[in-house]
Protein backbone atom coordinates (compact mmCIF):
# COMPACT_ATOMS: atom_id res chain seq x y z
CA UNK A 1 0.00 0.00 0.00
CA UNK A 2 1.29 3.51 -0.94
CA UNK A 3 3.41 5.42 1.86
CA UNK A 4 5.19 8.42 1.37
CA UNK A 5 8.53 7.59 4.30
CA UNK A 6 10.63 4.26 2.72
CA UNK A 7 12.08 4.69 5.74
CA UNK A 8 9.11 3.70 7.68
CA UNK A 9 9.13 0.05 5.90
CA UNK A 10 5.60 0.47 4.59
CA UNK A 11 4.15 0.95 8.36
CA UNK A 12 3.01 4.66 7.76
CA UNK A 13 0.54 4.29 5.01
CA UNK A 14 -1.30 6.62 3.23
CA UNK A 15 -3.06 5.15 0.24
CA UNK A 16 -5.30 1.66 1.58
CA UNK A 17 -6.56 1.17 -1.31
CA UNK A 18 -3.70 2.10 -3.87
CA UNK A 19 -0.53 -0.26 -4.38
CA UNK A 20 3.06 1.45 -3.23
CA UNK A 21 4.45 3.03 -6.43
CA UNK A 22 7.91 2.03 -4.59
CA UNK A 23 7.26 -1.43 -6.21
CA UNK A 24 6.28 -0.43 -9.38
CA UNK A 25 2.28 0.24 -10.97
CA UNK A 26 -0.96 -1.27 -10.31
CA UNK A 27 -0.98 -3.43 -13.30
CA UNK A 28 2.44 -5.30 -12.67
CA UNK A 29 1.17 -6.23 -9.88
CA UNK A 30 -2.33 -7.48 -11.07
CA UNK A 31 -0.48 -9.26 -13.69
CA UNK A 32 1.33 -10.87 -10.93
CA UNK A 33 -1.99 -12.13 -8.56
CA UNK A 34 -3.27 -12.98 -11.58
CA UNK A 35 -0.24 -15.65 -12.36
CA UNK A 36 -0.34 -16.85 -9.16
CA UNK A 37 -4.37 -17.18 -9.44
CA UNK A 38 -3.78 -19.02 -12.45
CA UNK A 39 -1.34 -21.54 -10.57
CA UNK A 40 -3.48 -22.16 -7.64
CA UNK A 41 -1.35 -19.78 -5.64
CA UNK A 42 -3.20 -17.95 -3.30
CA UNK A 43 -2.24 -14.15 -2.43
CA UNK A 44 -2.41 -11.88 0.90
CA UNK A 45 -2.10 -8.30 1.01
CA UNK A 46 -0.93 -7.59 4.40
CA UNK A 47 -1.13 -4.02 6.46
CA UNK A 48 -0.35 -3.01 9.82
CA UNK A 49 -3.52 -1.15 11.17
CA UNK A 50 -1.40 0.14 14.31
CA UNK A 51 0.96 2.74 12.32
CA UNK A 52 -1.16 5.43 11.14
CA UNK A 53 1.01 8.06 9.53
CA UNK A 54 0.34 11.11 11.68
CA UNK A 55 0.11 13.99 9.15
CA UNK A 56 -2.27 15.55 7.19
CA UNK A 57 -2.58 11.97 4.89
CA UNK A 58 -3.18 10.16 8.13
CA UNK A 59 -6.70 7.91 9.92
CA UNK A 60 -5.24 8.94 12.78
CA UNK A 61 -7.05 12.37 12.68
CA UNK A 62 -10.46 10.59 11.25
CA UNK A 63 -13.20 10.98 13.67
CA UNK A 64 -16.00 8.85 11.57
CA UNK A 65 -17.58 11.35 10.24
């Protein structure tokens, strides 16, 4: 998932729903689940929902509204 610190390891994350540009674009790595799909692979997307980045990009200021 995109963060904007590659210092933070991908903790601080700012984009849930968009994949980290760091790795490359979206479609390299559908292209990837999708070969993995294809050979019975399953695939995880892993996040850490305890490191909020804590700027103006951040959850940690959302208040549900």
């Amino acid at each position: 998932m995109e963060h904007l610190l590659g210092a933070s390891w991908g903790y601080q994350l700012i984009g849930y729903f968009a994949f980290s540009s760091y790795f490359g674009v979206a479609e390299d790595f559908q292209e990837f689940v999708d070969a993995c799909h294809a050979a019975n692979i399953g695939v995880l997307v892993d996040w850490v929902p305890g490191h909020f980045c804590r700027n103006a990009d951040a959850l940690s200021y959302y208040d549900g509204t």
